[in-house]
Protein backbone atom coordinates (compact mmCIF):
# COMPACT_ATOMS: atom_id res chain seq x y z
CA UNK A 1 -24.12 10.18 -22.65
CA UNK A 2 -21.36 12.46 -23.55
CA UNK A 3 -21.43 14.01 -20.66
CA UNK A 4 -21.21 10.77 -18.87
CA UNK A 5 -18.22 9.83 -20.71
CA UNK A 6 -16.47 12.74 -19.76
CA UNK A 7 -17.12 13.22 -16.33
CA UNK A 8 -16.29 9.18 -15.93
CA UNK A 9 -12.75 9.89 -17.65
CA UNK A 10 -11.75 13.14 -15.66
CA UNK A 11 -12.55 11.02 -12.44
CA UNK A 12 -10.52 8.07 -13.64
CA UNK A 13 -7.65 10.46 -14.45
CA UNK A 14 -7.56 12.38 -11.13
CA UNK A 15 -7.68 8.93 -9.37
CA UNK A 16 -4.61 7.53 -11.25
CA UNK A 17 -2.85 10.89 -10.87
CA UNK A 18 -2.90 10.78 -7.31
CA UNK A 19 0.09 8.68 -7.43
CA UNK A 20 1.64 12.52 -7.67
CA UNK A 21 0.89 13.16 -4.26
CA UNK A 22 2.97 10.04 -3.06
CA UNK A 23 6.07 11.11 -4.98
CA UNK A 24 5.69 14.54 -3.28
CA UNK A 25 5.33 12.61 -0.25
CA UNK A 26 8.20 10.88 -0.57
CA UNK A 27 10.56 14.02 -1.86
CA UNK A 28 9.64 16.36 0.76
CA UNK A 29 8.25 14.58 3.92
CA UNK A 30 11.40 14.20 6.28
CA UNK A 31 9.31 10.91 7.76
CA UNK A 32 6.19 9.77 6.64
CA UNK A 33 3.03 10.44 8.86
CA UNK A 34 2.20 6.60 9.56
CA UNK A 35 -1.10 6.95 11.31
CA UNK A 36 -2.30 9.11 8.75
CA UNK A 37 -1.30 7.09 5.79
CA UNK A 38 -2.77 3.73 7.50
CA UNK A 39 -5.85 5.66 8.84
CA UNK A 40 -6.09 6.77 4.51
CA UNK A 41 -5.59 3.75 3.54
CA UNK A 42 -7.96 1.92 5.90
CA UNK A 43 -11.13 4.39 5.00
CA UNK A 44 -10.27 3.62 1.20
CA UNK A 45 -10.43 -0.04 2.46
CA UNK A 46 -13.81 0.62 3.75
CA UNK A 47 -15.08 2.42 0.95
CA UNK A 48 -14.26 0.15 -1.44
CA UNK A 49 -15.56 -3.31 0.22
CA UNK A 50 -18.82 -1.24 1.55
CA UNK A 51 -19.86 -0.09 -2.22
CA UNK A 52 -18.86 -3.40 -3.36
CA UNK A 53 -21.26 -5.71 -1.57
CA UNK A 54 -24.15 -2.80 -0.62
CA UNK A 55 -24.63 -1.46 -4.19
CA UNK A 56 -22.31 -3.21 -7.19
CA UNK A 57 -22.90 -6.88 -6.02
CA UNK A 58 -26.90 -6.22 -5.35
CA UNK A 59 -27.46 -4.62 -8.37
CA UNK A 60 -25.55 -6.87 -10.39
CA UNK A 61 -28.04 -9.68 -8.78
CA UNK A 62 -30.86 -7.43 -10.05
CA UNK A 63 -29.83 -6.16 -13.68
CA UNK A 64 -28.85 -10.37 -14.23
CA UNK A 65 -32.00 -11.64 -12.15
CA UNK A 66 -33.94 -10.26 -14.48
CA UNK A 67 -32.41 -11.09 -17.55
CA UNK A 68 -31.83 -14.35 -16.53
CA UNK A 69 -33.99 -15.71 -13.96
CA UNK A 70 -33.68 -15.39 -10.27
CA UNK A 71 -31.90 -18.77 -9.52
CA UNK A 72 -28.98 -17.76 -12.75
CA UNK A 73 -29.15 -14.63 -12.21
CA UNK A 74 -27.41 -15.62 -9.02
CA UNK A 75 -25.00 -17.76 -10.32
CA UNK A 76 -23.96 -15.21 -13.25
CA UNK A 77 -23.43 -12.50 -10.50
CA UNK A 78 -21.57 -14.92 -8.32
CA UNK A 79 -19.37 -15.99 -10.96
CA UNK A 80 -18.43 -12.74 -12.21
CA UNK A 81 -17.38 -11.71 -8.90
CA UNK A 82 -15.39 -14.54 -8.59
CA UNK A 83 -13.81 -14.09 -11.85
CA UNK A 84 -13.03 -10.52 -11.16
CA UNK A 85 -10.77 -11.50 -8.26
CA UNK A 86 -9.64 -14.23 -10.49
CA UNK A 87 -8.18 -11.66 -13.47
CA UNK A 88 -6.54 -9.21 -10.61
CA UNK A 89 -5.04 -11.86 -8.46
CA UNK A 90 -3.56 -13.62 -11.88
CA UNK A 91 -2.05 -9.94 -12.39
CA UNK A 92 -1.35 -10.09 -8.81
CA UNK A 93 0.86 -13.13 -9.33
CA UNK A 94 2.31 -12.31 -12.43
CA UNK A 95 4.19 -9.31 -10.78
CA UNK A 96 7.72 -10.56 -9.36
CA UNK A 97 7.24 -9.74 -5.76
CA UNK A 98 11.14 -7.95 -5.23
CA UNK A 99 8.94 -5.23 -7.54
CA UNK A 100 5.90 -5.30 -6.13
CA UNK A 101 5.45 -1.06 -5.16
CA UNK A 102 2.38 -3.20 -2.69
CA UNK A 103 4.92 -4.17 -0.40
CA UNK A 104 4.61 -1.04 1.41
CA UNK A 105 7.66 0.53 3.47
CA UNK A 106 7.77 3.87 4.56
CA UNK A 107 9.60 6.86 3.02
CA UNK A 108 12.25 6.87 5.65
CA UNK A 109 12.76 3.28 5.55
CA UNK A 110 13.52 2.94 1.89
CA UNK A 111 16.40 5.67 2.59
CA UNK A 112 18.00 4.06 5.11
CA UNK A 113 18.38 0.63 3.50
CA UNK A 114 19.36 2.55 0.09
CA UNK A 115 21.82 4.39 1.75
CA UNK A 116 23.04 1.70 4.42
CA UNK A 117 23.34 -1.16 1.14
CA UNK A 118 27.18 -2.01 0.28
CA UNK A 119 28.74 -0.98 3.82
CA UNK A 120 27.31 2.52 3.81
CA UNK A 121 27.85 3.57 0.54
CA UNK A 122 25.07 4.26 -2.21
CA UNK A 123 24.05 1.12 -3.78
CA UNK A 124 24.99 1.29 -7.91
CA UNK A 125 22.28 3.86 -9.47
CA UNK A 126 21.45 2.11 -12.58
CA UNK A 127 20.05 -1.29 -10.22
CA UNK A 128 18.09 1.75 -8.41
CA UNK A 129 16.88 3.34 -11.71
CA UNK A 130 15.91 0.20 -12.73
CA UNK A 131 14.04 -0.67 -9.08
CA UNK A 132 11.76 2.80 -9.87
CA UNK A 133 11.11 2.08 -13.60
CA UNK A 134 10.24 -1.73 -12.77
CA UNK A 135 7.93 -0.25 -9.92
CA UNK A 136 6.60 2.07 -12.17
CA UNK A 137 5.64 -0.70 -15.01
CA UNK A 138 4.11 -2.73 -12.34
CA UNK A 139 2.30 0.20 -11.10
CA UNK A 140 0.94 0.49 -14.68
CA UNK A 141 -0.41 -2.93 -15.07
CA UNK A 142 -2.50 -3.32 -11.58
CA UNK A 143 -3.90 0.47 -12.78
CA UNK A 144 -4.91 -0.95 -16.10
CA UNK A 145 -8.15 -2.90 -14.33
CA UNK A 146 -8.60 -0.37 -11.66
CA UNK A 147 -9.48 2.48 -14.22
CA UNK A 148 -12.08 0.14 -15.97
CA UNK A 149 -13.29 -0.28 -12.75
CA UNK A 150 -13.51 3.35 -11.55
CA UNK A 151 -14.51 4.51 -15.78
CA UNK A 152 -17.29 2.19 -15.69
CA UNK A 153 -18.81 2.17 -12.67
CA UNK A 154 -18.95 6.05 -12.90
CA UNK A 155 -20.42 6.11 -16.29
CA UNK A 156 -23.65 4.17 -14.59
CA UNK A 157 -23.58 5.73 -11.46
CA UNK A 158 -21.69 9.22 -10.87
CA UNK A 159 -22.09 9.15 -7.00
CA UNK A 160 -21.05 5.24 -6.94
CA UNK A 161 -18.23 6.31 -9.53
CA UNK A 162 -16.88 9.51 -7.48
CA UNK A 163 -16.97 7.16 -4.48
CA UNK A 164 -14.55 4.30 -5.85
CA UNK A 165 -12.27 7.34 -7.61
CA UNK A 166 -11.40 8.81 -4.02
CA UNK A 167 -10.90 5.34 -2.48
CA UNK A 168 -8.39 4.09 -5.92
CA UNK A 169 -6.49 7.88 -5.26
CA UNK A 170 -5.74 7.15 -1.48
CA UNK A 171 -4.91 3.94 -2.73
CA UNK A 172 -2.16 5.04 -5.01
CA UNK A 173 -0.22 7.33 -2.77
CA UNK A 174 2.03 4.59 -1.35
CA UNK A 175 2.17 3.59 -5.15
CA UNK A 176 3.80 7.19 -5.65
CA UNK A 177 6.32 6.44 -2.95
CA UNK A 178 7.53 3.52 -4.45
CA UNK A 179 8.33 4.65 -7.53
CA UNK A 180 9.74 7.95 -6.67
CA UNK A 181 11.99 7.10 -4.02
CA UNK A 182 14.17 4.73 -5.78
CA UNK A 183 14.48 7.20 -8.83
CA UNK A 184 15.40 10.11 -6.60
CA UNK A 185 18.27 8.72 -5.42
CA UNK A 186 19.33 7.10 -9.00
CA UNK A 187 19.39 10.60 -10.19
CA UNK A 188 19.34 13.08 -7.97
CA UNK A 189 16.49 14.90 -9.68
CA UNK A 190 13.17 15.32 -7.58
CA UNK A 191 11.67 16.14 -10.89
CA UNK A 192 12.43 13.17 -12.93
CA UNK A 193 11.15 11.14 -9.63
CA UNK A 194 7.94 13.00 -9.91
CA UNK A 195 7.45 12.93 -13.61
CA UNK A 196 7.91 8.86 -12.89
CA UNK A 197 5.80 8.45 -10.04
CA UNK A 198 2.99 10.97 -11.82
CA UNK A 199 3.16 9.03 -15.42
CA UNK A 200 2.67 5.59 -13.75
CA UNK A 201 -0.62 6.67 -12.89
CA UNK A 202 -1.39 7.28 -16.49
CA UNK A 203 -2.29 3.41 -17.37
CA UNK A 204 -5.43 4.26 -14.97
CA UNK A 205 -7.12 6.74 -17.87
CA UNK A 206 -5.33 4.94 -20.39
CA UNK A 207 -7.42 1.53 -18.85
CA UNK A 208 -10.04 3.41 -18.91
CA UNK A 209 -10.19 4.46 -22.50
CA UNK A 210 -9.35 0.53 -24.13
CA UNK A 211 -12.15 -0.63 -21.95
CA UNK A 212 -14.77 1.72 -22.85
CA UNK A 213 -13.77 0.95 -26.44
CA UNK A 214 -14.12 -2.76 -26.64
CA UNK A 215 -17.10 -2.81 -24.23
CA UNK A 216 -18.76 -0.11 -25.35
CA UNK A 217 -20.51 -2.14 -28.37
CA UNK A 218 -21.29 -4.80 -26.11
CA UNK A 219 -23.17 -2.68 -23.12
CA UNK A 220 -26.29 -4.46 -22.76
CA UNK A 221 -27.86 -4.85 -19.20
CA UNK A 222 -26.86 -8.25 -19.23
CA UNK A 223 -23.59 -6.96 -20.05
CA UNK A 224 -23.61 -4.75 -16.91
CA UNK A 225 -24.45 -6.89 -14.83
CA UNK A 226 -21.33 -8.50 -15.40
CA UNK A 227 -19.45 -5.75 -15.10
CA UNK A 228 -20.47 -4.46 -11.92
CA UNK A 229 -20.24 -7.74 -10.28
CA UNK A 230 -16.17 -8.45 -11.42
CA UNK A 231 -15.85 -4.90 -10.39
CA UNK A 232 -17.12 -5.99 -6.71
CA UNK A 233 -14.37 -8.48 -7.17
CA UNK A 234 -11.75 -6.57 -7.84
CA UNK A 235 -12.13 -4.01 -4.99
CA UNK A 236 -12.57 -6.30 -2.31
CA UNK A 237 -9.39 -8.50 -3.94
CA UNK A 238 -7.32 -4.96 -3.59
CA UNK A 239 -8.91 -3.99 -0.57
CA UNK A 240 -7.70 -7.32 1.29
CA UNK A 241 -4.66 -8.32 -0.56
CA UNK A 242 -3.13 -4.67 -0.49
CA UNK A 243 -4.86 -2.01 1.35
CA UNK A 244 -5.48 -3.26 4.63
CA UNK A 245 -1.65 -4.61 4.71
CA UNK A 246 -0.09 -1.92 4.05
CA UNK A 247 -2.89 0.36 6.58
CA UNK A 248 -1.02 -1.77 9.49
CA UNK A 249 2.51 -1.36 7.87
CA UNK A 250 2.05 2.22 7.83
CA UNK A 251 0.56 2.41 11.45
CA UNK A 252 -1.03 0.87 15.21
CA UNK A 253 -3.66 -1.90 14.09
CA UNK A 254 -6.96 -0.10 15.47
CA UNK A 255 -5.76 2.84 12.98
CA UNK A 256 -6.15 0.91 10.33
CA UNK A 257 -9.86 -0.58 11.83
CA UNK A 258 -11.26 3.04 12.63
CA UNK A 259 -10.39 4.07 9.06
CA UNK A 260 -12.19 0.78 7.81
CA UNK A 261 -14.94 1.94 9.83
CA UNK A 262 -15.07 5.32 8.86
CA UNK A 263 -14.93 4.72 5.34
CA UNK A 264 -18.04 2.28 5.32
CA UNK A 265 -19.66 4.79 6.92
CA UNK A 266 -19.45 7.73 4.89
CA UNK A 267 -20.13 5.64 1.92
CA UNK A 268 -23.47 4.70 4.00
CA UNK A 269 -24.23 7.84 4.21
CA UNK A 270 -23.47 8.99 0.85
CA UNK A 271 -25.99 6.08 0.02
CA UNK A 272 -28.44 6.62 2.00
CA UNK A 273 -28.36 10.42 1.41
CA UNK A 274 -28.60 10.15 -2.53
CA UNK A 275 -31.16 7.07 -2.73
């Protein structure tokens, strides 16, 4: 079980890291590759609403069938899905949308209407600091539920678990971008962009570890069940709210498709391969 527990964490923490590789991205890209990015975040798109109705949703349906009966079982795993889109999309809406690091625009873009703000000149650096640390916070709290997500379903199921951790990294890059963009040019320093952009992925572990704690005493199957079926929730909330958008900001619409495509199938694979 220890074991468990720390394989589930390191994967949680690479995935909410990965935010690091959008800040480097963003500091030393001239222009951002757009049909990779959108092809990226398409596959993580695919992952993410493949695992969540082929494996978390069915075996929620099983864990609560049989705990409850197969007629409630049904409606407990329903509901929990439901609510799990619920409790993101409240988060969702809770964000002030000027802040929202979802509302994806490409590195280059960002630049321009920086530098092109005020008749050319620089717009006032403290408004851009506070753009980045905003984005940053905001960053923080849609991580929060993510790394439950990613912590727990990893502690059941490592191949599920390594799975949603790669699809939640690619996810985060443009999460990077946002952050470290508007801090570069507040202060000129590509490291304190960085160190921003890297520590925002930090709620991600940090979501991890509070929701291990107050779960952890209540892990029945039952419990479980409920779990994995509000995690289903969440990833296909995230996977149509804010991944496939920003996939066909980034890039050509049948980019954004293929990678869809491709990521359900290498997660069919992976499941077929390993059951």
């Amino acid at each position: 079980m220890e074991t468990n527990v720390i394989y589930a964490f390191v994967l949680t923490l690479l995935a909410g890291l990965s935010t690091g590789i959008g800040s480097l991205i963003a500091l030393l890209a001239r222009r951002t590759n757009r049909r990779f990015l959108s092809f990226a975040l398409g596959f993580s798109a695919g992952v993410m609403i493949y695992v969540s109705f082929v494996d978390l949703f069915p075996q929620s349906m099983r864990i609560l069938g049989e705990g409850y009966g197969e007629h409630w079982g049904g409606v407990a795993t329903t509901a929990a899905f439901f609510g799990g889109i619920l409790f993101i999309a409240l988060i969702d809406r809770l964000v002030p949308s000027v802040e929202n690091p979802h509302e994806v625009r490409s590195v280059e873009s960002m630049r321009l209407e920086l530098r092109n703000r005020d008749g050319g000149r620089l717009v006032n650096p403290k408004h851009m600091m506070r753009t980045g640390v905003m984005t940053a916070l905001v960053i923080g709290i849609h991580n929060f539920p993510e790394g439950i997500a990613t912590f727990m379903a990893a502690l059941e199921d490592a191949r599920m678990g390594l799975a949603i951790a790669v699809a939640i990294a690619i996810h985060n890059i443009p999460e990077g971008i946002a952050v470290s963009v508007p801090v570069y040019y507040a202060t000129g320093s590509r490291k304190k962009a960085f160190k921003f952009s890297f520590l925002s992925g930090l709620a991600e572990p940090v979501g991890a570890v509070v929701g291990y704690l107050i779960l952890a005493p209540f892990l029945t199957p039952e419990m479980l069940g409920y779990i994995f079926a509000a995690i289903a929730g969440i990833m296909v909330y995230i996977s149509l709210d804010e991944l496939l958008p920003a996939a066909h900001e980034y890039g050509e619409h049948h980019v954004a498709i293929w990678g869809l495509i491709v990521g359900m199938a290498v997660m069919a694979a992976g499941i077929v391969a390993f059951h």
